[in-house]
Structure formats: C-alpha cells, structure tokens
C-alpha atoms as a PDB file:
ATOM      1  CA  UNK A   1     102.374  91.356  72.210  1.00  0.00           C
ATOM      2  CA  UNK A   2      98.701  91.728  73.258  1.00  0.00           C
ATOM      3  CA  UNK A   3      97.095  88.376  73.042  1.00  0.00           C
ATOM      4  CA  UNK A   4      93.437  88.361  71.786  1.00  0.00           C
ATOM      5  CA  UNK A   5      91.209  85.110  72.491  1.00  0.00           C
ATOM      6  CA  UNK A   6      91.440  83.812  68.803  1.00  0.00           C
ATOM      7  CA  UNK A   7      95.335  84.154  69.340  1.00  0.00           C
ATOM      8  CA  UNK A   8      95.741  82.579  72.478  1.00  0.00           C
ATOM      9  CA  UNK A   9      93.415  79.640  71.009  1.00  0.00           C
ATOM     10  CA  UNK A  10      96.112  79.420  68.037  1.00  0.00           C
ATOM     11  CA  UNK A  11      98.933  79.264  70.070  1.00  0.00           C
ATOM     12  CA  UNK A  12      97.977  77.440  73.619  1.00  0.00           C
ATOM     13  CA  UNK A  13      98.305  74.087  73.483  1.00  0.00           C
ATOM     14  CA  UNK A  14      95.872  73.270  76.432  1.00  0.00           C
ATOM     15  CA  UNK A  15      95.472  70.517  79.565  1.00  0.00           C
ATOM     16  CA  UNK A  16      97.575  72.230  81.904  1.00  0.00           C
ATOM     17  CA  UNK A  17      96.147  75.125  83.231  1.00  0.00           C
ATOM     18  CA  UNK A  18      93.120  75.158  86.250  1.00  0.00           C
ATOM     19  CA  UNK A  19      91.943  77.987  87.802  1.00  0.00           C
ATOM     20  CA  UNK A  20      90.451  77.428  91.587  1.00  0.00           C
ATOM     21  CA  UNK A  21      88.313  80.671  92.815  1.00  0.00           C
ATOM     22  CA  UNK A  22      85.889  81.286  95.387  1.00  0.00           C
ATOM     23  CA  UNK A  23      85.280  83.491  98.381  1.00  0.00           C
ATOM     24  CA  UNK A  24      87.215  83.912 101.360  1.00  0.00           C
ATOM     25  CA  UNK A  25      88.390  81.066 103.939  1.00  0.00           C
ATOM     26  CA  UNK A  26      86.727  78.454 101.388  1.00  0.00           C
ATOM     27  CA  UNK A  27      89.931  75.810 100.944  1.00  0.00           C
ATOM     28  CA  UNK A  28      90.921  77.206  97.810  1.00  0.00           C
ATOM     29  CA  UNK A  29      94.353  76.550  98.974  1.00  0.00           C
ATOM     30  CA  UNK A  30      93.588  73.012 100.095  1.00  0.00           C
ATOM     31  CA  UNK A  31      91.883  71.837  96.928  1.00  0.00           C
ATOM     32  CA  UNK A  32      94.677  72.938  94.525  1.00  0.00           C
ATOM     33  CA  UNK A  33      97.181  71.507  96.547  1.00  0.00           C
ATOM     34  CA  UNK A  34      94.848  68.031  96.455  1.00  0.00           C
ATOM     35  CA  UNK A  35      94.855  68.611  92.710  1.00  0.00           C
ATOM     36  CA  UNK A  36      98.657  67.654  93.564  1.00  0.00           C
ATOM     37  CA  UNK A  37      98.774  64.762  94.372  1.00  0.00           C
ATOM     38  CA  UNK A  38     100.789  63.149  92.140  1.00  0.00           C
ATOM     39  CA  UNK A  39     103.298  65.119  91.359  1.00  0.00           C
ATOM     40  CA  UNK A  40     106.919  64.376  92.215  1.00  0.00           C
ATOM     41  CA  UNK A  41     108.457  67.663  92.061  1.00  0.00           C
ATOM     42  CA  UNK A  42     105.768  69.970  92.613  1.00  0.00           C
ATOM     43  CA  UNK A  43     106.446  74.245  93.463  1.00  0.00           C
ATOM     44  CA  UNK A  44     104.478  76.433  95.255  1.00  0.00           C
ATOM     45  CA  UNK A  45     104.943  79.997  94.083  1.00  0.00           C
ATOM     46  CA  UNK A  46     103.565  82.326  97.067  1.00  0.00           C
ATOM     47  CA  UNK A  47     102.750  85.849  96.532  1.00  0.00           C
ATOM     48  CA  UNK A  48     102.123  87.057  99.701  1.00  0.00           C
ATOM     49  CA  UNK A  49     104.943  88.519 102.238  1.00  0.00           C
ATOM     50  CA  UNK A  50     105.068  88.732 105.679  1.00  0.00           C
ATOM     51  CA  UNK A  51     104.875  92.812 106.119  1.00  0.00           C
ATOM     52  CA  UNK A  52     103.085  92.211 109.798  1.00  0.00           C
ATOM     53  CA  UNK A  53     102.366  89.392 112.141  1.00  0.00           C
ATOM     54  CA  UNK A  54      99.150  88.093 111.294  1.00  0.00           C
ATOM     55  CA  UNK A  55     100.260  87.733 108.132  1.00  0.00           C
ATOM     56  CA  UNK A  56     103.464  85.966 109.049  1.00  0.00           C
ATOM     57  CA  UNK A  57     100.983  83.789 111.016  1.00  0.00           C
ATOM     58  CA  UNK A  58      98.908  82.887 107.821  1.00  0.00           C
ATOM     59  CA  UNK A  59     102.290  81.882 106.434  1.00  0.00           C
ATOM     60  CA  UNK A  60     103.514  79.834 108.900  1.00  0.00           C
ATOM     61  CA  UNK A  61      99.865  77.492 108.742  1.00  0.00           C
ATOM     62  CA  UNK A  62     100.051  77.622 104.365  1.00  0.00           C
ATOM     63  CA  UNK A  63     103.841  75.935 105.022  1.00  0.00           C
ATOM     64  CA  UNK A  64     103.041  73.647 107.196  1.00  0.00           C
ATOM     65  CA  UNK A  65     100.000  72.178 105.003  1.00  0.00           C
ATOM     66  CA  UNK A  66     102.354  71.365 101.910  1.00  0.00           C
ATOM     67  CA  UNK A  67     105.049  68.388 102.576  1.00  0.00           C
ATOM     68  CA  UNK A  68     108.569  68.909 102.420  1.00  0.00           C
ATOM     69  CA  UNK A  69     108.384  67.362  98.784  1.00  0.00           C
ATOM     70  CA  UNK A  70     106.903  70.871  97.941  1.00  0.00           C
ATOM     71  CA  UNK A  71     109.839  73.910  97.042  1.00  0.00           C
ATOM     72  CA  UNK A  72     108.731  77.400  97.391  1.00  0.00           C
ATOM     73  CA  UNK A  73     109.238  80.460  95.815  1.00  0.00           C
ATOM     74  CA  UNK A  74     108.337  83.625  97.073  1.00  0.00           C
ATOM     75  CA  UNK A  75     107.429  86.471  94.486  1.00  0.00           C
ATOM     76  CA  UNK A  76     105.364  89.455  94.941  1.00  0.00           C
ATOM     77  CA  UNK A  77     105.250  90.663  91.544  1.00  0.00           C
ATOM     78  CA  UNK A  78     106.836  88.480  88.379  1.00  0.00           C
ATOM     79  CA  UNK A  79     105.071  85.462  88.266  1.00  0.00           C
ATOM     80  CA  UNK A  80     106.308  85.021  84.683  1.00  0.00           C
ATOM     81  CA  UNK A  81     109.611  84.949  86.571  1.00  0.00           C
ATOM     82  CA  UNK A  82     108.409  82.410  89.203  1.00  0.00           C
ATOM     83  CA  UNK A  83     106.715  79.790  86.757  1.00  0.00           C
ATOM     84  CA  UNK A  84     110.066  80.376  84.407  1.00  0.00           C
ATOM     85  CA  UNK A  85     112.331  79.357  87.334  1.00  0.00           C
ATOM     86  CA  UNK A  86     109.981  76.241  88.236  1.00  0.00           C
ATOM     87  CA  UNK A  87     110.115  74.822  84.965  1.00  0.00           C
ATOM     88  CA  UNK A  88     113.963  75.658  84.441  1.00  0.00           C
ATOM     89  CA  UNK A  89     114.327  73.395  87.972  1.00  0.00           C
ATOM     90  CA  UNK A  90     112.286  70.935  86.496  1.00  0.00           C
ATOM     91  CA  UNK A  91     108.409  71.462  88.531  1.00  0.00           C
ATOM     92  CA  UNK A  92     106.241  69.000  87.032  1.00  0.00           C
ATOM     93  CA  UNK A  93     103.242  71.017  89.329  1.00  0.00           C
ATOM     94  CA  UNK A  94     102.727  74.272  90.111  1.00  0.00           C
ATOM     95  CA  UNK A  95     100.283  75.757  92.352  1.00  0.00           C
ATOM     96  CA  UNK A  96     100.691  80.007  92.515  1.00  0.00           C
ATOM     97  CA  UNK A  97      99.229  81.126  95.673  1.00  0.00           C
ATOM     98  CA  UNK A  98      97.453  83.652  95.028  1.00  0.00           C
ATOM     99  CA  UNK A  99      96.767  86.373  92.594  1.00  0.00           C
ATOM    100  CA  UNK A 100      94.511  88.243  94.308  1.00  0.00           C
ATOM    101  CA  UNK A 101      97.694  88.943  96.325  1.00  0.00           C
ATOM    102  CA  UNK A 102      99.840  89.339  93.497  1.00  0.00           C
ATOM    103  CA  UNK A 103      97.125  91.850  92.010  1.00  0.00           C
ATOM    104  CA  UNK A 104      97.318  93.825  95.558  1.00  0.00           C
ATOM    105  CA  UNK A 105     100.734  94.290  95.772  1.00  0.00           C
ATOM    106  CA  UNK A 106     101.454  95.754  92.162  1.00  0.00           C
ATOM    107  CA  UNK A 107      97.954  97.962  93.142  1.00  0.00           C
ATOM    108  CA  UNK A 108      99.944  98.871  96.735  1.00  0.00           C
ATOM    109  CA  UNK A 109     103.246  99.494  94.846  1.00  0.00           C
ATOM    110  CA  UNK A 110     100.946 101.705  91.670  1.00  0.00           C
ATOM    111  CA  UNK A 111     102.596  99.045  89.612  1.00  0.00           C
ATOM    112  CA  UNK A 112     100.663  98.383  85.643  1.00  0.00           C
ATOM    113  CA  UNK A 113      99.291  95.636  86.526  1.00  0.00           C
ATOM    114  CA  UNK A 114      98.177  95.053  82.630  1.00  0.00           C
ATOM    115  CA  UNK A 115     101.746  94.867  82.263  1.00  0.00           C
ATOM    116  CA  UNK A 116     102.895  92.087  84.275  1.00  0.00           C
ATOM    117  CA  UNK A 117      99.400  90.332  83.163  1.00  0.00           C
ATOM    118  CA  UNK A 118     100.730  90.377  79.629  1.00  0.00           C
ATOM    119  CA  UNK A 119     103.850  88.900  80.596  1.00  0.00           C
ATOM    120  CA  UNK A 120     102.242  85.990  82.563  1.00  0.00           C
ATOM    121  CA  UNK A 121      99.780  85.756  79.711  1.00  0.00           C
ATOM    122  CA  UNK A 122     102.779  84.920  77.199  1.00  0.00           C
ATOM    123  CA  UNK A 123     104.421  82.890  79.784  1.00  0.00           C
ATOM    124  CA  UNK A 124     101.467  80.290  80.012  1.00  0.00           C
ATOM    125  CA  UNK A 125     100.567  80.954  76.023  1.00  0.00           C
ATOM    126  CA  UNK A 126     104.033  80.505  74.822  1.00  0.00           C
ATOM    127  CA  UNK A 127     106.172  77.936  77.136  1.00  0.00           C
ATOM    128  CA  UNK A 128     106.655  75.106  75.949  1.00  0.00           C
ATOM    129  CA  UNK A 129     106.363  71.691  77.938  1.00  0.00           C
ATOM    130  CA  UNK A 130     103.827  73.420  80.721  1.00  0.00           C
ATOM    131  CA  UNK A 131     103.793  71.207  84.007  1.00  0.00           C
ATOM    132  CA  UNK A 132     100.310  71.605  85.504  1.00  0.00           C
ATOM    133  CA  UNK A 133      99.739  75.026  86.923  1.00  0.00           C
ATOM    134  CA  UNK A 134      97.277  75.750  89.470  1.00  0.00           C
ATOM    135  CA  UNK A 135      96.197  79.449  90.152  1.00  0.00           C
ATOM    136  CA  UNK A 136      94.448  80.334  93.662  1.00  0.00           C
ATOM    137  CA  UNK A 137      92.249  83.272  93.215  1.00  0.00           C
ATOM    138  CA  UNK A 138      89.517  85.620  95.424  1.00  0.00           C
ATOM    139  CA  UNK A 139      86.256  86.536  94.148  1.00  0.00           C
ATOM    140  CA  UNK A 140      86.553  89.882  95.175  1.00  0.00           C
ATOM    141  CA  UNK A 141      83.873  91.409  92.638  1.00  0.00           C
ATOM    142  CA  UNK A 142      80.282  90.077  94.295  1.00  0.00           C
ATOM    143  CA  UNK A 143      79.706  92.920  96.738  1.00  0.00           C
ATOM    144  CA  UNK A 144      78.954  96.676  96.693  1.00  0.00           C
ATOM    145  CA  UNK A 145      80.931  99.002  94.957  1.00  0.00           C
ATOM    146  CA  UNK A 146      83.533  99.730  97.408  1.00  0.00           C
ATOM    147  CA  UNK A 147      83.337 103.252  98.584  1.00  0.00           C
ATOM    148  CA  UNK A 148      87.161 104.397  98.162  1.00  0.00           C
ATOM    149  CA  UNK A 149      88.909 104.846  95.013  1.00  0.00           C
ATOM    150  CA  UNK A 150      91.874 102.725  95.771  1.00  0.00           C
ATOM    151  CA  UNK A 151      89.285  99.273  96.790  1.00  0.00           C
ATOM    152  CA  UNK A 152      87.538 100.072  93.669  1.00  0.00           C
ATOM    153  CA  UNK A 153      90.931  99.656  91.514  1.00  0.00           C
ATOM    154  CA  UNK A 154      91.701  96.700  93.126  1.00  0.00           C
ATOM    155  CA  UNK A 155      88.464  95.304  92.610  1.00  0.00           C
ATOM    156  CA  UNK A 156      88.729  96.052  89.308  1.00  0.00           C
ATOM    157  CA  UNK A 157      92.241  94.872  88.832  1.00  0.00           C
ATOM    158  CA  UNK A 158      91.625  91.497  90.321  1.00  0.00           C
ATOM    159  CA  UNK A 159      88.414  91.015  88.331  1.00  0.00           C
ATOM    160  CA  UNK A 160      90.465  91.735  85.032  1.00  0.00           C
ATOM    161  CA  UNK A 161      93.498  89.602  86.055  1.00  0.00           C
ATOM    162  CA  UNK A 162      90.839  86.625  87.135  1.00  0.00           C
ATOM    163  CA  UNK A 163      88.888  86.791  84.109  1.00  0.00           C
ATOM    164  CA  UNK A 164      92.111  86.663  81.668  1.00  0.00           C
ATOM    165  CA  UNK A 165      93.996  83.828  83.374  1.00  0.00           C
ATOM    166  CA  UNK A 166      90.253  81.774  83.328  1.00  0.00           C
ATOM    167  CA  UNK A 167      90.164  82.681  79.913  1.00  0.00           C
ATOM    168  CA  UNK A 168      93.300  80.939  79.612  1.00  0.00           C
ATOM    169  CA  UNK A 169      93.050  78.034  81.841  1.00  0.00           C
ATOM    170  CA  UNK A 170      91.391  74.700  80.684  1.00  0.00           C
ATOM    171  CA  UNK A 171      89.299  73.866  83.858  1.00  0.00           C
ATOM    172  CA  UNK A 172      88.050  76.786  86.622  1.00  0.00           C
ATOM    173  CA  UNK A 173      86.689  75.792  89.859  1.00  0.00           C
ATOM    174  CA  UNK A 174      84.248  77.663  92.204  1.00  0.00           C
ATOM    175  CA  UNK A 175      84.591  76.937  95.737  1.00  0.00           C
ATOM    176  CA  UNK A 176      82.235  77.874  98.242  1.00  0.00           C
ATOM    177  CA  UNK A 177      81.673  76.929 102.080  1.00  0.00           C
ATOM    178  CA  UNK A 178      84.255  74.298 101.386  1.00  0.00           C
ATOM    179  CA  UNK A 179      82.371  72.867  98.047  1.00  0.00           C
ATOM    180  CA  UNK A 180      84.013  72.947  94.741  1.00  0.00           C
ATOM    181  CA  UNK A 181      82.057  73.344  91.666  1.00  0.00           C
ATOM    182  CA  UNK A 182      83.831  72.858  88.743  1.00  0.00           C
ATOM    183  CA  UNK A 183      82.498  75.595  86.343  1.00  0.00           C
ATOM    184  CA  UNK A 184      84.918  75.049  82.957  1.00  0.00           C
ATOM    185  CA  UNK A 185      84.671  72.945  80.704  1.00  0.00           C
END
C-alpha cells in the first residue's frame, strides 16, 4: 500500500523518528549517535560495504566511534528487514547509517528503489512499539545538475527517499560545518 501524507498522519503514532542531514564530512554520524545516549541496547544498522579499501578504512573509524554496547547490522538494501530484526532483538535505539548509501546501492544494483522505500515507509508507519530511530542522510541535491544520467538518478533518488522519510520523521536536523540546526518541528 502507497501511503499518502493524510494516511501516514492517521496511522503513525509519532516521537520516535529524527532525521539528521547535512553535507558531507559534517558529524552527521557523530550527532545521531550523541542522540544515543541513553539507550541500553542501542543498533546501528550500516548500509555501506567494504567493496575497496578506502572504504573498508571509513568502516574501520565508524566502528571504533560506537562502544561495544552498540550491535551492528550490516544491510545494503532491506532496511525494513534491518529495523524488523532490531526490534525483534529488543533495540530500544536505532541509528541507520546511511541512506544516501542505501539509495546508491539499489541505484548501482538498478534496484526500484520506490519499492524498498514503500516497504521502509510501512515499516516505520505500521510497527508497533518503535524504539527511537535515527536516519543519517546526504544532501546530495544543492549543486549543479550532474552531467551524467546515472548521477542525475541518484540525485534524484536520494532527494525522493530524503524527503519521504523527513516527511515521516518527527524532528529533522541540518548539520553544517559541524553545527546542527534543528529544522522540524
């Protein structure tokens, strides 16, 4: 089922979901895990994969800023799956690292990325008992038009995927130059 605003205002129950954006190398990652910092049994659901070494690299420095109270799952494309399998094992925080990744690998893979929105979209509309979920996000969309057609669907995949999870979300944050800006409500 497509959710339209007026439905997803019916059915979410609210207070749970946060939204932390901003440009790259900002401390996105940092703030959401702060937002943390009282949970007890908090997941970090990582959508990136190490597929060369600088990225293994980048890795290796996001796992050693979360304490070893943190469990991670790794998932490149089914975050409904992810958030599902935190709450079965009892995450009372979840921060999903990030879906500007998530949006590039189903764009990589020529995945529908509408589809696997929708499903995430239930997931946070219809679950019930929602720990706190905190999604890390790029603002990819505030430079040129890129000039090849596979940066311009991405671009325009992540700007979809951003604006329906804000939509969705209770509080968004802006974070810029290491400054957050809390920009809903």
């Amino acid at each position: 089922e497509i959710f339209t605003m007026s439905k997803i205002k019916k059915k979410y129950a609210g207070g749970k979901i946060a939204v932390v954006t901003g440009v790259a190398r900002s401390g996105k990652s940092d703030f959401a895990l702060s937002l943390a910092k009282n949970a007890k049994r908090p997941f970090y659901v990582a959508t990136g994969w190490a597929g060369d070494e600088e990225m293994k690299e980048r890795i290796r420095k996001h796992r050693e800023q979360r304490s070893r109270k943190w469990t991670t799952i790794e998932e490149r494309f089914s975050l409904s799956k992810a958030i599902t399998m935190a709450i079965e094992e009892k995450a009372d925080f979840i921060v999903v690292d990030c879906l500007t990744l998530w949006t590039s690998n189903m764009v990589l893979e020529k995945m529908a990325v509408d589809i696997e929105l929708e499903k995430l979209a239930n997931c946070l509309v219809l679950t019930k008992n929602l720990p706190r979920i905190v999604f890390v996000t790029n603002e990819v969309g505030c430079g040129i038009v890129p000039e090849n057609r596979l940066a311009r669907e991405f671009r325009d995949a992540a700007g979809i995927v951003n604006k329906k999870i804000a939509k969705i979300a209770n509080e968004v944050y802006l974070l810029v130059c290491g400054i957050e800006t809390r920009l809903k409500p």
